[in-house]
Protein backbone atom coordinates (compact mmCIF):
# COMPACT_ATOMS: atom_id res chain seq x y z
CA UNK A 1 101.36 128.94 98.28
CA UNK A 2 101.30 127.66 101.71
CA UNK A 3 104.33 126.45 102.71
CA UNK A 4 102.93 124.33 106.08
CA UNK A 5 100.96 125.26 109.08
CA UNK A 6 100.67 123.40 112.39
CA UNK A 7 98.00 124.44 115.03
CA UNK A 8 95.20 123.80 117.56
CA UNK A 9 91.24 124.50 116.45
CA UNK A 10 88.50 124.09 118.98
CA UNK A 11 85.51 123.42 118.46
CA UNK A 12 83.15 124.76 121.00
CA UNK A 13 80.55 121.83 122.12
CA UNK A 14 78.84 124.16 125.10
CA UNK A 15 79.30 127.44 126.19
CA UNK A 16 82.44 126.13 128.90
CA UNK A 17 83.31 122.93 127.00
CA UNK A 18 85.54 122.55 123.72
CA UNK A 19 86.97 119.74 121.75
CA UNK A 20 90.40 120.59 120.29
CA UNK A 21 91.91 119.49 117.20
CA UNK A 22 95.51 119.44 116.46
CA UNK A 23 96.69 119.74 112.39
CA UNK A 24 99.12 119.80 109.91
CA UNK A 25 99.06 121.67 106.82
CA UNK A 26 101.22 121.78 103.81
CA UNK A 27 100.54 122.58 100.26
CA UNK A 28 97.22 120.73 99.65
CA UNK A 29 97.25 117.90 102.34
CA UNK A 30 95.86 118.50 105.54
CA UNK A 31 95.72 116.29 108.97
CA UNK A 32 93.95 116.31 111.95
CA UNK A 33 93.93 114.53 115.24
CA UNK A 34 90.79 114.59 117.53
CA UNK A 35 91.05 112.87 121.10
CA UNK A 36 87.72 112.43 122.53
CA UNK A 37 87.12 110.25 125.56
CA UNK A 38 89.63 107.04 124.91
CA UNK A 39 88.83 107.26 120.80
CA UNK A 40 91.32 108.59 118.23
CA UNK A 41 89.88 110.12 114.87
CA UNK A 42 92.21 111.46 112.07
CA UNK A 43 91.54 113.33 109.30
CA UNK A 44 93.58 113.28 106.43
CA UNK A 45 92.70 115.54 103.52
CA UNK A 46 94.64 115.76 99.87
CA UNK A 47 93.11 117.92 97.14
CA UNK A 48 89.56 116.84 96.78
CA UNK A 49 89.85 113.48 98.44
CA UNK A 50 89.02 113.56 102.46
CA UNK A 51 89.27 110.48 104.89
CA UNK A 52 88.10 110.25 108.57
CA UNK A 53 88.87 106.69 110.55
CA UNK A 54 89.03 106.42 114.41
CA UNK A 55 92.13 103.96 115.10
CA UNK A 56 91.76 100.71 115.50
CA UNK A 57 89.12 100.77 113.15
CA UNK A 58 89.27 98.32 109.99
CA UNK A 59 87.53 101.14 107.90
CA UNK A 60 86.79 104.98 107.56
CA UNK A 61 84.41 107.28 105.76
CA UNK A 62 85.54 108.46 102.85
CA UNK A 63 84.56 111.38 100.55
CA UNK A 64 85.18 114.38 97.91
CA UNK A 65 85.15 117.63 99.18
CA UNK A 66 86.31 121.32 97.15
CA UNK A 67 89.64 121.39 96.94
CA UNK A 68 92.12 124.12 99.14
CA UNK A 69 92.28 125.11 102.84
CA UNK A 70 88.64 126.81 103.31
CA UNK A 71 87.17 123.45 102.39
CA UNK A 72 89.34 122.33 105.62
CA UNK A 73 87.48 124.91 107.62
């Protein structure tokens, strides 16, 4: 079982030019924090149930996705 995780994944946009992604992991909840330009985006993952908002915003997408961390990438 996990216990938590915290790190950095970066997702390569060009062959010189990433866009990181800090999270937090622990048991089945996951959260991530993208920082592109001036815009926030979280994502926020328990079980099955996944939500993505940009802050600020008065709404977010939300969906159901398979449950554990390889549905979190």
């Amino acid at each position: 079982e996990l216990r938590s995780l915290r790190g950095t994944i970066i997702t390569m946009i060009s062959e010189n030019e990433g866009l990181p992604m800090n999270f937090w992991a622990k048991g089945n909840v996951f959260r991530g924090e993208i920082v592109a330009g001036n815009r926030e985006i979280f994502t926020i993952q328990r079980a099955s149930e996944s939500f993505v908002f940009e802050e600020g915003a008065s709404n977010g997408l939300h969906s159901s996705v398979e449950r554990g961390l390889a549905s979190m990438g």
